[in-house]
Protein backbone atom coordinates (compact mmCIF):
# COMPACT_ATOMS: atom_id res chain seq x y z
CA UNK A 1 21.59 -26.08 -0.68
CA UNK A 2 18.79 -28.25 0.83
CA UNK A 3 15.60 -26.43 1.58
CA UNK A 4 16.65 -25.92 5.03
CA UNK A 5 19.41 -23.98 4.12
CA UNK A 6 16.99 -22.00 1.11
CA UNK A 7 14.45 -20.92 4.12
CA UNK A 8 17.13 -19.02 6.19
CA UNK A 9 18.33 -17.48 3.01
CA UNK A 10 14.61 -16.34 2.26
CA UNK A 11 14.23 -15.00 6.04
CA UNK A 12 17.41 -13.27 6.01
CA UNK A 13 16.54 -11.97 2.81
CA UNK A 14 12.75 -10.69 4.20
CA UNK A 15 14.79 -8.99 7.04
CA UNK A 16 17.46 -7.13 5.40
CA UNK A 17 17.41 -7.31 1.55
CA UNK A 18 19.66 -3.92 1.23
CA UNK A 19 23.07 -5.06 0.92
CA UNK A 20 25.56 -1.63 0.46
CA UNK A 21 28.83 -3.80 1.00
CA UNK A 22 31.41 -2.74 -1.45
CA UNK A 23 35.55 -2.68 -1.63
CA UNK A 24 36.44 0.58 -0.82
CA UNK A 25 39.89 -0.34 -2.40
CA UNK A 26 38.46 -0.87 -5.92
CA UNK A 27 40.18 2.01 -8.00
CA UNK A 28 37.85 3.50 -10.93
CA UNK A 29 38.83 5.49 -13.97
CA UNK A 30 36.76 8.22 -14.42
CA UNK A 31 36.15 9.02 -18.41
CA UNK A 32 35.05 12.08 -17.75
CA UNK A 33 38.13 14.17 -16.14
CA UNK A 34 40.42 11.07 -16.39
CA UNK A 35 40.49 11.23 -12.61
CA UNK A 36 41.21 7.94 -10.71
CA UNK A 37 39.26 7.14 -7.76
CA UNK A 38 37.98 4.92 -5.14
CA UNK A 39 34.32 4.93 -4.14
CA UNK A 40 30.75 5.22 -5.97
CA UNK A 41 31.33 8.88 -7.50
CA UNK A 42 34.46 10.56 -8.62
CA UNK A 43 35.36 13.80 -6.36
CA UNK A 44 36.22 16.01 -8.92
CA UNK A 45 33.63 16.09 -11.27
CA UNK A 46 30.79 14.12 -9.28
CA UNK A 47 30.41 11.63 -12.41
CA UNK A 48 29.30 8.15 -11.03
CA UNK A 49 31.64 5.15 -11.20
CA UNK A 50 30.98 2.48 -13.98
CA UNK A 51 30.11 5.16 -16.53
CA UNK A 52 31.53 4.10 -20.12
CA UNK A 53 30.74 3.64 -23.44
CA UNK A 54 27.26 4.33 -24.96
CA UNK A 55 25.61 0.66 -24.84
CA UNK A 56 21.68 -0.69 -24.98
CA UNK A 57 21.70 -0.34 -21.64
CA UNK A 58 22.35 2.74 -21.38
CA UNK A 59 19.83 3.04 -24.35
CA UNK A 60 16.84 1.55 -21.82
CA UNK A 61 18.14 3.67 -19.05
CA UNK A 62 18.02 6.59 -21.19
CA UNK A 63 14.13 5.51 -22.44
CA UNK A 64 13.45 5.36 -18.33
CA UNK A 65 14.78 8.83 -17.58
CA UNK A 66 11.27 10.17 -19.19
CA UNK A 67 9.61 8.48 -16.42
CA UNK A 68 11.64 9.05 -13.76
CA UNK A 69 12.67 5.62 -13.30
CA UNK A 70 16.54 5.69 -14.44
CA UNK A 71 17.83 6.18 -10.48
CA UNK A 72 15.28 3.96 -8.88
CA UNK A 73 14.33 0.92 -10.01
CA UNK A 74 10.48 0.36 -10.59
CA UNK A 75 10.65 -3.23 -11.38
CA UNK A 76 12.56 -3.88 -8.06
CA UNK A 77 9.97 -1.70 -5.84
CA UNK A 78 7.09 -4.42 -7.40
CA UNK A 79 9.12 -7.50 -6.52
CA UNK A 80 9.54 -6.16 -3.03
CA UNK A 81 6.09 -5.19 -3.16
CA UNK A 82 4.85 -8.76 -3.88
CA UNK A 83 7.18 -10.78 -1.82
CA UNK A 84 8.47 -9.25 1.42
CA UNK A 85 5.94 -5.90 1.05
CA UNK A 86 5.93 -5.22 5.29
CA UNK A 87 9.37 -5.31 5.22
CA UNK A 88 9.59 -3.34 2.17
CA UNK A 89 7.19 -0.59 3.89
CA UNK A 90 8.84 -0.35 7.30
CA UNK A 91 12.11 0.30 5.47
CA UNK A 92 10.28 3.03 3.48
CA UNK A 93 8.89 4.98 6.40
CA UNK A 94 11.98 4.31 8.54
CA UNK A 95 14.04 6.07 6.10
CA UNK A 96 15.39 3.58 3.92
CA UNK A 97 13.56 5.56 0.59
CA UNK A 98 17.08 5.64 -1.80
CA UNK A 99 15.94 2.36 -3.61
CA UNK A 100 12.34 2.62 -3.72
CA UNK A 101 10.52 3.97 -6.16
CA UNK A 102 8.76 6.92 -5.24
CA UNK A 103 5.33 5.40 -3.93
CA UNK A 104 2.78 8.19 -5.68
CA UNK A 105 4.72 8.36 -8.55
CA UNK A 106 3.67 4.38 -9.04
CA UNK A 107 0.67 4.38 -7.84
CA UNK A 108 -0.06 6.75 -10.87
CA UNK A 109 1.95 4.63 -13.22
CA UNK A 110 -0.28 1.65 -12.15
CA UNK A 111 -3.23 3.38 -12.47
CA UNK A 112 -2.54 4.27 -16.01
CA UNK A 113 -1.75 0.34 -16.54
CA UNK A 114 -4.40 -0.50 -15.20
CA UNK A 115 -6.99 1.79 -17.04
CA UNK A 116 -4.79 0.64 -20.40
CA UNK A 117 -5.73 -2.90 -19.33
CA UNK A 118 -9.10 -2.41 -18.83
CA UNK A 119 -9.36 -0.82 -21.98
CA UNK A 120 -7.72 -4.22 -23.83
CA UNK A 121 -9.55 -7.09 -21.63
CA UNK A 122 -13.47 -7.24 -21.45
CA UNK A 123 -14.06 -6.46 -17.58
CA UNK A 124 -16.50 -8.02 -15.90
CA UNK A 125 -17.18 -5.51 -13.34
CA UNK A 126 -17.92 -7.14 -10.22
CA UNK A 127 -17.67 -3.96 -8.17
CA UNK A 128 -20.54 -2.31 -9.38
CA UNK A 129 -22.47 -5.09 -10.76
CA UNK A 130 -24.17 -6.08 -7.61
CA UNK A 131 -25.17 -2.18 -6.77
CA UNK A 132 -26.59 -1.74 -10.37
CA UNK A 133 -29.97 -2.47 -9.23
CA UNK A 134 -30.16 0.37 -6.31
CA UNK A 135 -32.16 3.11 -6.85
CA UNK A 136 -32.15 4.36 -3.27
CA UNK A 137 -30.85 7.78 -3.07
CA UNK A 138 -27.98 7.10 -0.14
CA UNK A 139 -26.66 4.03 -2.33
CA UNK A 140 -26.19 6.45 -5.56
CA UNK A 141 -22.84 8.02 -3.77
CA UNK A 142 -21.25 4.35 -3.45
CA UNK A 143 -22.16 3.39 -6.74
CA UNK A 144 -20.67 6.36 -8.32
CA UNK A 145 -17.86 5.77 -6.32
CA UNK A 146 -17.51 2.10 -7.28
CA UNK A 147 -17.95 3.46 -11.03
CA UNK A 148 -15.28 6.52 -10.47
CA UNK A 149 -12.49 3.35 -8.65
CA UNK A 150 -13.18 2.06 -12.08
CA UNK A 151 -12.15 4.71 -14.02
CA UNK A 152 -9.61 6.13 -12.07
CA UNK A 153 -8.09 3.42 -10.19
CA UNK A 154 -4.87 4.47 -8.44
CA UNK A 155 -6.74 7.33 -6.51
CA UNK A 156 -9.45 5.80 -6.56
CA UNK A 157 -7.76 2.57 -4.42
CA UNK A 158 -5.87 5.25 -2.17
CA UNK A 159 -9.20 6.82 -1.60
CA UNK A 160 -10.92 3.61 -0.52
CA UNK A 161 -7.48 2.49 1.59
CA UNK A 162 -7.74 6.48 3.37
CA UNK A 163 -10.74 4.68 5.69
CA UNK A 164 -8.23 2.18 6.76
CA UNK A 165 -5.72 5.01 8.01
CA UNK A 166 -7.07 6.10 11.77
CA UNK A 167 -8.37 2.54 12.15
CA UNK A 168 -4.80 0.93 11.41
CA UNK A 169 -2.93 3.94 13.25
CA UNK A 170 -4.85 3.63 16.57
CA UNK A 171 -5.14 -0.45 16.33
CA UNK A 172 -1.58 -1.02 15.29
CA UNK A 173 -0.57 1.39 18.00
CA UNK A 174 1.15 -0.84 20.75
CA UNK A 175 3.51 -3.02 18.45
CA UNK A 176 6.37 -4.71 18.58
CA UNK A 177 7.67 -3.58 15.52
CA UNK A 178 6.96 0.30 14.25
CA UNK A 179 5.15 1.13 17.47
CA UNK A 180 3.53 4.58 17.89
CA UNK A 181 4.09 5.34 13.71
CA UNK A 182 2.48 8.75 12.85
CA UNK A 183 -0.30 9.48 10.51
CA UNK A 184 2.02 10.92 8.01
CA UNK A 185 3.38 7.42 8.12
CA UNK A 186 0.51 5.76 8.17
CA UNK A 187 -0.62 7.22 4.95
CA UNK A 188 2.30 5.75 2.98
CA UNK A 189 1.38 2.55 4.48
CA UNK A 190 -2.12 2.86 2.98
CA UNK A 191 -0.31 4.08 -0.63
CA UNK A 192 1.63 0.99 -1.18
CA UNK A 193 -1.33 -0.90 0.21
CA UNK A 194 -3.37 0.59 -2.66
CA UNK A 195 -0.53 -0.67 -4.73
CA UNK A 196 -1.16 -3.97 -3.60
CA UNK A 197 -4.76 -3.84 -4.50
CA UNK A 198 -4.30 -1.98 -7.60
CA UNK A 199 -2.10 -5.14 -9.07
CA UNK A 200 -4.70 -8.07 -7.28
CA UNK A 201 -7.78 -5.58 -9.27
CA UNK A 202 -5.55 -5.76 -12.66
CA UNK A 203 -5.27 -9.82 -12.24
CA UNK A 204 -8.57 -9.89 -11.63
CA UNK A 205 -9.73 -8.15 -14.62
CA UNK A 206 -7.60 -10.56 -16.95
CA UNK A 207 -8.46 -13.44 -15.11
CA UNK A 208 -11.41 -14.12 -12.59
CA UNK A 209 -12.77 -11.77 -9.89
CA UNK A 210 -11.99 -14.81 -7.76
CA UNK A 211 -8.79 -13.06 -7.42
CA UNK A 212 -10.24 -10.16 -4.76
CA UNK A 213 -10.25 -12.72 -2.07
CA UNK A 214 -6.68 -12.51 -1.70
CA UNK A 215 -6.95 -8.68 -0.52
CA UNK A 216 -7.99 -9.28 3.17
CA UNK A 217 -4.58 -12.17 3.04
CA UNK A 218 -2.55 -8.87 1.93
CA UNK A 219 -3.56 -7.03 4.41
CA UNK A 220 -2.57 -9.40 6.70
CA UNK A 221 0.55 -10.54 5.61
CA UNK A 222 1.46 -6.86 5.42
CA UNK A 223 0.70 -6.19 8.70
CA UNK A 224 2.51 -9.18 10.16
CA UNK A 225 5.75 -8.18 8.28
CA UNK A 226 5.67 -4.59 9.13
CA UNK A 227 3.96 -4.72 13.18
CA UNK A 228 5.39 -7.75 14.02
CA UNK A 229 2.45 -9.50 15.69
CA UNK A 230 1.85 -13.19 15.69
CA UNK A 231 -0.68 -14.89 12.43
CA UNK A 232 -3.44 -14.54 14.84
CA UNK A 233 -3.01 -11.24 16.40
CA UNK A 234 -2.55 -9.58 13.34
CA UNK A 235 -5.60 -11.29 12.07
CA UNK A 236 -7.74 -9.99 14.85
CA UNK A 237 -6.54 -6.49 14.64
CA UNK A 238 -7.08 -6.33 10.27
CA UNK A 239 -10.10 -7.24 10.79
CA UNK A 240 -11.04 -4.77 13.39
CA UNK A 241 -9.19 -2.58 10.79
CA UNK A 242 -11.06 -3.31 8.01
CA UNK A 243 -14.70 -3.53 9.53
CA UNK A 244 -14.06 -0.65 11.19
CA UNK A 245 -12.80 0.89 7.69
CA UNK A 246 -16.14 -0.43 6.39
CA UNK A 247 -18.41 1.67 8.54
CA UNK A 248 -16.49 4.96 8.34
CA UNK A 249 -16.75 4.46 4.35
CA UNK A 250 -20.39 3.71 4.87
CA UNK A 251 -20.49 6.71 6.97
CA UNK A 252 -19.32 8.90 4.48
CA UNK A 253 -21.93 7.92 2.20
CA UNK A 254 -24.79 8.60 4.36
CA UNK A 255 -23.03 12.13 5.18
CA UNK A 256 -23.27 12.94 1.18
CA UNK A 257 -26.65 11.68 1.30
CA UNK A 258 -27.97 13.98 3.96
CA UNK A 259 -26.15 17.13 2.28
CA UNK A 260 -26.89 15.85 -0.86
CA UNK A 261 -30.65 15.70 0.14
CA UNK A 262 -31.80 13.57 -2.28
CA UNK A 263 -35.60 12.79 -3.37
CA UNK A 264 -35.00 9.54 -3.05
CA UNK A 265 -33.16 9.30 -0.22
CA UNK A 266 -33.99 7.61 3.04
CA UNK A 267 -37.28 8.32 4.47
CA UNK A 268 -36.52 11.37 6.90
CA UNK A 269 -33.65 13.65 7.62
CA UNK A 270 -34.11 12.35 11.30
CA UNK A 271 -33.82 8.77 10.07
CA UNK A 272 -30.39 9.61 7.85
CA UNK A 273 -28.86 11.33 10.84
CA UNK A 274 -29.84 8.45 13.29
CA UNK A 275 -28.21 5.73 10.36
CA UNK A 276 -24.92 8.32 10.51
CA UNK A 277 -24.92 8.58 14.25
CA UNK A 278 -24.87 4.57 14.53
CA UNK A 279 -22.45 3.94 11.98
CA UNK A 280 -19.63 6.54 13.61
CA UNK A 281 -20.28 5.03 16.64
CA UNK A 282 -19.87 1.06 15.56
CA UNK A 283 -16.80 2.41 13.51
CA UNK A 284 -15.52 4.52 16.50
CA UNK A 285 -16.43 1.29 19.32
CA UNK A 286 -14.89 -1.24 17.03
CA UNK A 287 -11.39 1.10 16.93
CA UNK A 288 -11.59 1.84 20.63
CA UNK A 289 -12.41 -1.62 22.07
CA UNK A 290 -9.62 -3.18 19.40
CA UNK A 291 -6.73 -0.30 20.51
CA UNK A 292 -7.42 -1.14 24.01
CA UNK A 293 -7.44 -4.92 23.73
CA UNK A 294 -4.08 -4.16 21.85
CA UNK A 295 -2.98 -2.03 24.96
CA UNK A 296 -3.90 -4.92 27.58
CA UNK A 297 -1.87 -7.47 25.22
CA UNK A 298 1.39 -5.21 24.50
CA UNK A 299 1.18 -4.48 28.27
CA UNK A 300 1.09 -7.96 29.59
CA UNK A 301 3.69 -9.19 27.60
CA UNK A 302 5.89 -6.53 28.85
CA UNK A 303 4.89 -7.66 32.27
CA UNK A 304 5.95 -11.59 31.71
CA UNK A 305 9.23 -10.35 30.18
């Protein structure tokens, strides 16, 4: 097979990698009513085809039942996840679920991973090292954000990837693939998202922090496989995604900080509410002028077809 040949395979593969083709001839034996059958599961007593002897493997899948993972396949969720993850997601929220892994369920299985890791490897915490020196009173929310990611990072990633939700749901609005997805959608889009991250983060910790520069790439090559945009539109529109993100997070923390009303906050009430009024309203301009830019593109290449 010359490489060619090997690059169709992988597209093909990216496109459609559920294959349910089977020989609806094939006769099974059922060992547990001695029926004989054709298909996955035996009519009478509902006992799944393939079912024999006790064996190792049924030993492992027996070990995975405690975790849930003995009917879906964990292992095969993270190799979609890391090499065709848009496609992967788009199945997910188009109703293709059967052999994914339930997405919250791993999250939490990665976060406790992840923690176990950073218990084992000496971190060098690059997250909140650079904040360690503020003292200011609106900074001490994001810090002890930073600091709670650390410690509890599978929510702690979904909570950070929850900015990216409206942003990514009004941007990613008029596409040629998924067009129009809901919220409810959207926010599994953002959980195996945080998956992503959460893996990149775990890297990172074992190796260099060098590593979180491949987390805006992610983004992006998740949003090309699941919207469908060309390299450059779907770099245009994550990054009005994620600066947009960025201000709404930023937001948030000067909202704490006003309720909070902290000595050492900003000079003045008036001054936090001004700071909180600006950054809505670059977060909110950002999303608007992005969807409608979006809207003018989808619409004239409707017109030239």
């Amino acid at each position: 097979m010359n490489l060619k040949e090997l690059y169709r395979h992988l597209q093909q593969w990216h496109s459609d990698a559920l294959n349910y083709d089977f020989d609806e001839n094939e006769l099974h034996h059922c060992a547990n009513c001695e029926n004989t059958f054709a298909g996955n599961y035996c009519p009478h007593c509902s006992q799944k085809a393939g079912i024999g002897k006790i064996s190792w493997k049924s030993v492992v899948q027996g070990a995975l039942e405690v975790w849930g993972m003995h009917s879906r396949s964990l292992p095969y969720t993270l190799v979609q996840l890391a090499f065709r993850p848009g496609h992967m997601i788009s199945d997910y929220i188009n109703g293709k679920r059967q052999v994914s892994f339930p997405p919250l369920k791993m999250l939490v299985i990665l976060g406790i991973i992840s923690v176990a890791i950073d218990s084992i490897f000496v971190i060098n915490d690059a997250l909140t090292a650079n904040l360690e020196p503020i003292k200011l009173g609106e900074w001490r929310f994001l810090h002890r954000t930073m600091q709670w990611v650390k410690h509890n990072p599978g929510w702690g990633w979904l909570m950070i990837s929850s900015f990216f939700l409206i942003p990514t749901w009004a941007i990613f609005r008029y596409s040629p693939k998924n067009p129009r997805h809901t919220l409810p959608q959207g926010f599994f889009i953002q959980v195996f998202l945080s998956m992503q991250v959460l893996l990149i983060d775990d890297i990172a910790d074992i190796t260099s922090d060098v590593f979180y520069t491949l987390i805006p790439l992610c983004y992006t090559c998740v949003n090309k496989q699941l919207f469908g945009h060309s390299l450059w539109g779907t770099i245009w529109r994550t990054l009005a995604v994620m600066v947009s993100g960025f201000f709404l997070a930023l937001s948030f923390n000067y909202t704490y900080a006003l309720l909070a009303a902290d000595a050492d906050a900003v000079t003045t009430p008036a001054h936090n509410l001004l700071l909180l009024a600006m950054l809505v309203l670059i977060a909110f301009s950002v999303i608007f002028l992005a969807t409608a830019t979006a809207r003018h593109s989808a619409k004239r290449k409707k017109e030239n077809t």
